[in-house]
Protein backbone atom coordinates (compact mmCIF):
# COMPACT_ATOMS: atom_id res chain seq x y z
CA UNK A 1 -16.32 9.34 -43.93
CA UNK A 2 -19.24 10.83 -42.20
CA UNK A 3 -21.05 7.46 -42.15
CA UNK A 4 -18.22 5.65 -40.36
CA UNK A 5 -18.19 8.99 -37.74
CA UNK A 6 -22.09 8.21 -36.98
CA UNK A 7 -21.37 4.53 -36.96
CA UNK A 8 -18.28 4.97 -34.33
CA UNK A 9 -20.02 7.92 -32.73
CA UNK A 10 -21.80 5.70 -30.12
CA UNK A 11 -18.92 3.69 -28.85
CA UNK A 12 -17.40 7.29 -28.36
CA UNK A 13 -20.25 8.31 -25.90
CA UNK A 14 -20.07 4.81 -24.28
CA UNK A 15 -16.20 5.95 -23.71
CA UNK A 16 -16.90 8.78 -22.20
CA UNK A 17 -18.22 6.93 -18.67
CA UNK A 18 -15.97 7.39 -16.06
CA UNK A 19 -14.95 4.47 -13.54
CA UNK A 20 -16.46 4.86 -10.21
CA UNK A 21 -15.17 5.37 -7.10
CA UNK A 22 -16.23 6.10 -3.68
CA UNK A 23 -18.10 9.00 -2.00
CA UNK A 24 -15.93 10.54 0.13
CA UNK A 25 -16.92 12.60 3.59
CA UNK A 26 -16.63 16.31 4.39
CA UNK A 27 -16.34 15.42 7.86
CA UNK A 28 -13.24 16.19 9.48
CA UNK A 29 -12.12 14.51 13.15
CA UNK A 30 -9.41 13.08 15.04
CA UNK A 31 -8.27 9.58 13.91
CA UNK A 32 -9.12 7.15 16.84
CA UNK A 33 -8.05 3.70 17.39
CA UNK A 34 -10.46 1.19 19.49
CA UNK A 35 -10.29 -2.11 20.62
CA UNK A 36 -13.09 -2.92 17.45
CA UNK A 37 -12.27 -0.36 15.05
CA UNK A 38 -10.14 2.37 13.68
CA UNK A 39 -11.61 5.62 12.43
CA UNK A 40 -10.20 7.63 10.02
CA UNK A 41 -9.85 11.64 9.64
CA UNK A 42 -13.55 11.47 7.62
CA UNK A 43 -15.21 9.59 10.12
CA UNK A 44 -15.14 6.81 8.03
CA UNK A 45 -14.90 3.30 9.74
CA UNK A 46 -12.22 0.42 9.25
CA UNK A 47 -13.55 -2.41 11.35
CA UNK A 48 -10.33 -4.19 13.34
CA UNK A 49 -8.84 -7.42 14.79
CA UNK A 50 -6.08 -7.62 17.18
CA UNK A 51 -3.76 -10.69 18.28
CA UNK A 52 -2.43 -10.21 21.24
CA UNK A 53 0.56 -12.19 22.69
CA UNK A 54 0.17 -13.36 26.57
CA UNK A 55 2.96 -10.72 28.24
CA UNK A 56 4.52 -7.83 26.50
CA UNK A 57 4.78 -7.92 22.74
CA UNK A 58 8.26 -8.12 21.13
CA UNK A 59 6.90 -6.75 17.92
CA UNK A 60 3.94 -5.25 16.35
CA UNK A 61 2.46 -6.31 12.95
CA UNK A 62 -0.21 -4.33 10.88
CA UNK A 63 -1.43 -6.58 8.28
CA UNK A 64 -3.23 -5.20 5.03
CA UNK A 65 -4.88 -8.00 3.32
CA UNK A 66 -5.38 -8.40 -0.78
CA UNK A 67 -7.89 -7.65 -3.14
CA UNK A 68 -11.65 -8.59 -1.84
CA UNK A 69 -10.74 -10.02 1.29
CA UNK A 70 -10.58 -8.58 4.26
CA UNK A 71 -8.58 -8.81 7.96
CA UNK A 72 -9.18 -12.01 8.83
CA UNK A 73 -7.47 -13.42 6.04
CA UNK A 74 -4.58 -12.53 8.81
CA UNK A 75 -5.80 -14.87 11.21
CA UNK A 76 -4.18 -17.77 11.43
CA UNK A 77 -0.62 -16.13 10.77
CA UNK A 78 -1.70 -13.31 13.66
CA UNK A 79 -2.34 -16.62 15.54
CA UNK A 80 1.54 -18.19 15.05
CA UNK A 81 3.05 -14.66 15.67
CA UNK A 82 0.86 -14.46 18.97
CA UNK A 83 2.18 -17.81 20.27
CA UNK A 84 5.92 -16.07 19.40
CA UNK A 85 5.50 -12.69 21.33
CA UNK A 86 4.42 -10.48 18.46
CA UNK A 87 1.17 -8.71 18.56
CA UNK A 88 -1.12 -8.31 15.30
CA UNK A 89 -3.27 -5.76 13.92
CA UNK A 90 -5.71 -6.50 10.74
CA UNK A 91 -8.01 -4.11 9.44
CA UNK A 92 -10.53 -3.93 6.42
CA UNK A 93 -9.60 -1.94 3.90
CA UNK A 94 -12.17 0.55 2.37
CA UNK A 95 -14.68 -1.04 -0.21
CA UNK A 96 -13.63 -4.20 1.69
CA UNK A 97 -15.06 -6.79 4.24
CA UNK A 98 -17.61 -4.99 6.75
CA UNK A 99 -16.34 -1.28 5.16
CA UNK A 100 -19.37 0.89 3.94
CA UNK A 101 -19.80 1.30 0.21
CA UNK A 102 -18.22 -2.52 -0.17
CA UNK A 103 -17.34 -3.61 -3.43
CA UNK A 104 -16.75 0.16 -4.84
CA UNK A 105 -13.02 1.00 -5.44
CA UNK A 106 -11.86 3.73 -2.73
CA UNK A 107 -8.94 5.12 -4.44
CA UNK A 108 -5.03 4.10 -4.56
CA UNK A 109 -4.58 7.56 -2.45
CA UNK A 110 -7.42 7.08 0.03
CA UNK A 111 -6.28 3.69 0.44
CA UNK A 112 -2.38 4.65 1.54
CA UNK A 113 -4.16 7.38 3.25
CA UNK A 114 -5.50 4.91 5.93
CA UNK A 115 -2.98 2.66 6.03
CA UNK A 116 -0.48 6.13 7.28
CA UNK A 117 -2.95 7.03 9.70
CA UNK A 118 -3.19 3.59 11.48
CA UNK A 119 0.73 3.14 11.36
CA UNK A 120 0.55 6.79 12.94
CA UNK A 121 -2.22 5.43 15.64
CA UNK A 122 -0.16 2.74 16.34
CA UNK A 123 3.25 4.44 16.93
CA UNK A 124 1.55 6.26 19.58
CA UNK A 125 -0.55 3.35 20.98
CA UNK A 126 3.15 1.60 21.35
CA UNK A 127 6.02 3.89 21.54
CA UNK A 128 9.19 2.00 21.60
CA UNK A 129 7.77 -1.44 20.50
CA UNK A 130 8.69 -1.94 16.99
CA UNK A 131 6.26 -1.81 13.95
CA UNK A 132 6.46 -3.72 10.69
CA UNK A 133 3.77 -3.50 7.94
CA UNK A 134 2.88 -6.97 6.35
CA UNK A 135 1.06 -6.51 3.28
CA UNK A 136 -0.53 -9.48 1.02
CA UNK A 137 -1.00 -8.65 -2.57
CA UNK A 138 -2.99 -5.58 -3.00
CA UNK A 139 -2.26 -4.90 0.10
CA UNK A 140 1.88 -5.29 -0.51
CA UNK A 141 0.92 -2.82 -3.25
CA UNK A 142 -0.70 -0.51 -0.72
CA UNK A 143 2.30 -0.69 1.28
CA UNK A 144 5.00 -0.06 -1.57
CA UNK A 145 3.04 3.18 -1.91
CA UNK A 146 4.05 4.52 1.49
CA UNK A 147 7.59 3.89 1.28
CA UNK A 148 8.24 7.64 0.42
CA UNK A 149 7.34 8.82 4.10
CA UNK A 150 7.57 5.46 5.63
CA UNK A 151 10.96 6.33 6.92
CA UNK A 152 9.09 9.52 9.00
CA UNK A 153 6.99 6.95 11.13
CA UNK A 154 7.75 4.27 13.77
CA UNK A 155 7.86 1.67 11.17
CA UNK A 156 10.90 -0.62 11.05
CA UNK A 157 10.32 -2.97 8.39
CA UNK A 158 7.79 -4.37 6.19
CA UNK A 159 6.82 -7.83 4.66
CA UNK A 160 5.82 -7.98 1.28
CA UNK A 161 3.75 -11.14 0.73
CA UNK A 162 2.98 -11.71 -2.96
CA UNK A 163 2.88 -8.03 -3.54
CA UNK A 164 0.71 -6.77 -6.23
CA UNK A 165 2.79 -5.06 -9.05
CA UNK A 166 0.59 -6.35 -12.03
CA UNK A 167 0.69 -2.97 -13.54
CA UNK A 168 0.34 -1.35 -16.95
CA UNK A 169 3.32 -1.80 -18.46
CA UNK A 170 3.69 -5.17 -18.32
CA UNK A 171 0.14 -6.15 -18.80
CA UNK A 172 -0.40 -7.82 -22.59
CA UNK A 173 -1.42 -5.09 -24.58
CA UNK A 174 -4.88 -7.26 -25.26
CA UNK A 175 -6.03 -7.12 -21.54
CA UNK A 176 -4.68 -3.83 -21.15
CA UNK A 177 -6.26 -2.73 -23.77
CA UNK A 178 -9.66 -4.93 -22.78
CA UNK A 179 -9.58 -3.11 -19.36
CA UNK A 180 -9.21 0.18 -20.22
CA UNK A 181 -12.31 0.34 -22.67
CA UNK A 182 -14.40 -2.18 -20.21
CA UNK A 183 -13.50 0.23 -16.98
CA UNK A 184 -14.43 3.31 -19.43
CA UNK A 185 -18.04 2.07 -20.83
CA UNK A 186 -19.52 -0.83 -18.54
CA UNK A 187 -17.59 0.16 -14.96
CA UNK A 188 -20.27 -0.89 -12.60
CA UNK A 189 -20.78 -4.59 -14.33
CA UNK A 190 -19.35 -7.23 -12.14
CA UNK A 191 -17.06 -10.29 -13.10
CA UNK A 192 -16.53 -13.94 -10.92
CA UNK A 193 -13.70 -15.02 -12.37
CA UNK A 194 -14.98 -18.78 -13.53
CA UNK A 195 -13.59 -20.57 -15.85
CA UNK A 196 -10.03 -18.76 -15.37
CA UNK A 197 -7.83 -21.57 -14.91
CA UNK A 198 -6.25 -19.97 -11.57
CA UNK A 199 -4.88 -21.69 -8.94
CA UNK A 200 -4.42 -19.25 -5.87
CA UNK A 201 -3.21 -22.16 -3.00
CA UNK A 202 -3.18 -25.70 -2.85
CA UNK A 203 -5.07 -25.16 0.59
CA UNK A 204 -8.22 -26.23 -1.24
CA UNK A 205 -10.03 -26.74 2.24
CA UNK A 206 -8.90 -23.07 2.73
CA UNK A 207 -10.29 -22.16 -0.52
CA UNK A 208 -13.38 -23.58 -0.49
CA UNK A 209 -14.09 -21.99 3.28
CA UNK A 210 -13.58 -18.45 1.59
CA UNK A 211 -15.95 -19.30 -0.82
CA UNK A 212 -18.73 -19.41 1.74
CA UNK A 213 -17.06 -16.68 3.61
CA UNK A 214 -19.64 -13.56 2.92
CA UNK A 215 -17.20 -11.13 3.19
CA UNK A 216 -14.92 -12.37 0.53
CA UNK A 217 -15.91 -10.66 -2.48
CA UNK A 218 -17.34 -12.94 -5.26
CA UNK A 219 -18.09 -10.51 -8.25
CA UNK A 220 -15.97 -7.48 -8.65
CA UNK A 221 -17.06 -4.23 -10.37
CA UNK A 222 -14.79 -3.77 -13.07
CA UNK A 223 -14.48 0.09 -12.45
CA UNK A 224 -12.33 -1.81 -9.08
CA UNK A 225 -10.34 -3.66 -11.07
CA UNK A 226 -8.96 -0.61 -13.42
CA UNK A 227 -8.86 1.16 -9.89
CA UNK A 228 -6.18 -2.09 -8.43
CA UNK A 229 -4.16 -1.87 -11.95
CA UNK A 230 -3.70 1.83 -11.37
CA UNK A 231 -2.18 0.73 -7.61
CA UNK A 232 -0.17 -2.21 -9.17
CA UNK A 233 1.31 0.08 -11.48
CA UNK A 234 2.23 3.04 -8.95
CA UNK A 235 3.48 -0.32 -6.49
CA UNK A 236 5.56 -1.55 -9.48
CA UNK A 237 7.48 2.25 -9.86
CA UNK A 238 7.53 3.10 -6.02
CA UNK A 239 10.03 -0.39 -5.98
CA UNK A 240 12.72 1.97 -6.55
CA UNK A 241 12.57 3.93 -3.56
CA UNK A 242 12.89 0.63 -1.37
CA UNK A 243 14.89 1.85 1.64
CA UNK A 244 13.34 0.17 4.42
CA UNK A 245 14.37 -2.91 5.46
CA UNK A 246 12.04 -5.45 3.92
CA UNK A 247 11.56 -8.82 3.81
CA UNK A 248 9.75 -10.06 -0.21
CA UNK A 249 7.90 -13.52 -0.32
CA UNK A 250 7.07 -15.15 -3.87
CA UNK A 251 5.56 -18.55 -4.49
CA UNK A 252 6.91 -19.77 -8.20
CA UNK A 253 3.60 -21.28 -8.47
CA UNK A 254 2.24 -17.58 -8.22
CA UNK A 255 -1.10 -17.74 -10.62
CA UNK A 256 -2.16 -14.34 -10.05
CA UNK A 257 1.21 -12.01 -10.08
CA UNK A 258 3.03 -13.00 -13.85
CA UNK A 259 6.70 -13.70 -13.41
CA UNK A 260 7.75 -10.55 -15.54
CA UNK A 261 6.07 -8.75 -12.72
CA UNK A 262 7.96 -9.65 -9.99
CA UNK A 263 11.10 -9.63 -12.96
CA UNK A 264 10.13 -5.79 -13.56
CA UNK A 265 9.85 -5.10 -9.70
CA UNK A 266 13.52 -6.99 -8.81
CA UNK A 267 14.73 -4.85 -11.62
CA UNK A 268 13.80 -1.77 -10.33
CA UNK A 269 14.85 -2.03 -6.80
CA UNK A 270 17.86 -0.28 -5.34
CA UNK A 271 20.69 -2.84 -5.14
CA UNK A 272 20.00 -5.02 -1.80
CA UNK A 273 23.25 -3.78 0.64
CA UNK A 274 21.75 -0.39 -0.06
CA UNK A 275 18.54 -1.35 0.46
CA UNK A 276 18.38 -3.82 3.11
CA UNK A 277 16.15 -6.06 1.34
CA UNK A 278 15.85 -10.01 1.05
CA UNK A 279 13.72 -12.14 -0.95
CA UNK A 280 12.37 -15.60 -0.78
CA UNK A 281 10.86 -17.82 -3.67
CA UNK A 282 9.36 -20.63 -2.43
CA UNK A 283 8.95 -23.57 -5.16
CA UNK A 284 6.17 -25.36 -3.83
CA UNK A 285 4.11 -22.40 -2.87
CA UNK A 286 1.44 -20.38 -4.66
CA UNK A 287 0.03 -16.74 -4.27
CA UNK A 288 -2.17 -17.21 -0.82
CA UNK A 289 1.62 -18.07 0.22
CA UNK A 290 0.82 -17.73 4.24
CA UNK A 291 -2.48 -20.13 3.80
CA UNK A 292 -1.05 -22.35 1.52
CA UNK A 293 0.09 -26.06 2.59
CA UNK A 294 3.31 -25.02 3.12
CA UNK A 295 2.02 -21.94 5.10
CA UNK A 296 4.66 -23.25 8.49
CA UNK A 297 7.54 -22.48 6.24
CA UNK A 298 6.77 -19.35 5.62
CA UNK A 299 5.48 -18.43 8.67
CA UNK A 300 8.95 -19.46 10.48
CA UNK A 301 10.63 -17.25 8.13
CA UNK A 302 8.55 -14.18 8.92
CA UNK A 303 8.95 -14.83 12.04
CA UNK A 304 12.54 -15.10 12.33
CA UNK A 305 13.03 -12.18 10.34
CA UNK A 306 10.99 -9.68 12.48
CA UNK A 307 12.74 -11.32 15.33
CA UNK A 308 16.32 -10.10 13.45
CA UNK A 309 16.24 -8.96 10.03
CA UNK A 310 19.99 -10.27 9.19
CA UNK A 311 19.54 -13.45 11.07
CA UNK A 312 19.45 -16.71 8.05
CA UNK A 313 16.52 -17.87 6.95
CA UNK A 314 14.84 -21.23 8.76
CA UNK A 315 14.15 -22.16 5.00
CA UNK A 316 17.18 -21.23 3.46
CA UNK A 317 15.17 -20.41 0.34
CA UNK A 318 16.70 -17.03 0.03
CA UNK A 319 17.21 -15.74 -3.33
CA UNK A 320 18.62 -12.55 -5.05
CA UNK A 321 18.98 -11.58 -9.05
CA UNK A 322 22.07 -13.44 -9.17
CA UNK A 323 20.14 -16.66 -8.06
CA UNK A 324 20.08 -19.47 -10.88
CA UNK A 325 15.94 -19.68 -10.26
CA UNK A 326 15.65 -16.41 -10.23
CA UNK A 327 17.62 -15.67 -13.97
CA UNK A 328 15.90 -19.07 -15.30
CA UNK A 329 12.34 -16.98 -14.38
CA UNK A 330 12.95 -13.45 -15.93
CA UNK A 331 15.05 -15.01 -18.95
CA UNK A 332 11.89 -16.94 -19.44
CA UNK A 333 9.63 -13.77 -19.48
């Protein structure tokens, strides 16, 4: 017995490293919003980009992009909604883009954090003019987080694209598993990512322009990744409290969020007429659903939902539980 405690005993210090996250400020400030930038209560930095319509915008769309990418991965959607009367805002997310400490994982609560200040800049930047949150993967997780004081705020919708609910319990216990000790004994080594059979869009001009794109994160720290499972998961339980109205887009060629994910999420949330919320599953489209190919039917669809939230769908790809794709996917799972 004592020889198999010396033998385990190093993998039990190796488990005692704890993943990293960011250094946080003491400072303490007014949030301020500029034409370039949006400051936080720390003083720390979220570079911006803002689409703006030609006359007075109809709408106003904060977009929070996914995992290693950063605000201009809302570009050429900002771009369609500007042509429509809707004005965009896109900002990087700490750790991401042109943030400081890039690449190190902020925090699930630092990041919803930010994301409630800037909705709060921006309800007084535009009283009266409507506000919707449109959040892409990580950043759909992000916004699930807020929806317990969403309702306090300005905000009258949100968009879910692909949103990021990849948590813990319905990870395979073998990558779960995998993660956990990885995140707890080698956090700061970095993974790429090739030779995973993934397929995020079929935009593969798209694809290959983000992978020359120097802000796009290449290698992640896998310290960040435990950090995003610990969001996905907290995303994944905050579906329940769902009372905005909101507007969920799903690709069934989705490589990156499993099907029992989004299964686990639709089972969770409050039943729709309660709710107010309406889903879409595209067949033809994949995670990076508003870059993909097929990006103008999805885009029309956003659009026409901001523009009124009960209105049918250009589409007509809606879906609920009930919906023969829909049972065919989670019976599957």
């Amino acid at each position: 017995m004592n020889a198999l405690v010396y033998l385990l005993m190093p993998f039990w210090l190796l488990a005692c490293a704890t993943p990293g996250v960011q250094v946080t400020s003491d400072t303490t400030q007014v949030p301020i919003l500029t034409p370039v930038d949006a400051s936080m209560a720390d003083g720390y930095r979220l570079p911006i980009s803002i689409w703006q319509p030609a006359g007075e915008p109809q709408a106003i769309v904060l977009g929070l992009h996914g995992f290693n990418d950063y605000r201009l991965a809302f570009a050429a959607p900002a771009e369609y909604l500007a042509v429509n009367g809707i004005m965009t805002y896109a900002y990087d997310q700490r750790g991401f883009g042109e943030t400081e400490q890039r690449g190190i994982w902020p925090g699930a609560d630092v990041l919803q954090q930010d994301a409630r200040t800037v909705v709060q800049l921006l309800c007084a930047r535009h009283p009266g003019i409507p506000l919707y949150l449109l959040g892409e993967s990580m950043g759909g997780a992000v916004v699930m987080n807020l929806l317990q004081d969403a309702e306090a705020s300005c905000l009258k919708g949100i968009i879910l694209v692909a949103p990021a609910v990849w948590g813990w319990q319905v990870m395979p216990v073998l990558q779960r598993s995998a993660l956990w000790l990885a995140a707890h004994t080698a956090p700061g080594q970095t993974l790429t990512g090739d030779g995973l059979e993934i397929t995020p869009s079929d935009n593969i001009e798209m694809l290959r322009a983000l992978g020359r794109d120097p802000l796009v994160i290449k290698a992640t720290r896998i310290d960040a990744m435990f950090g995003l499972t610990n969001l996905m998961e907290s995303a994944l339980l905050s579906s329940r409290q769902l009372t905005l109205p909101a507007l969920i887009l799903y690709g069934e060629n989705d490589d990156i969020i499993p099907p029992n994910s989004v299964c686990a999420m639709l089972q969770g949330l409050p039943e729709p007429q309660a709710a107010r919320w309406r889903m879409v599953l595209y067949p033809d489209g994949y995670h990076m659903l508003t870059r993909d190919l097929q990006a103008a039917v999805v885009l029309q669809d956003m659009l026409s939902w901001i523009l009124d939230p009960t209105a049918s769908l250009p589409s007509e790809l809606e879906v609920d539980t009930a919906t023969p794709r829909v049972r065919t996917m989670c019976e599957a799972t």
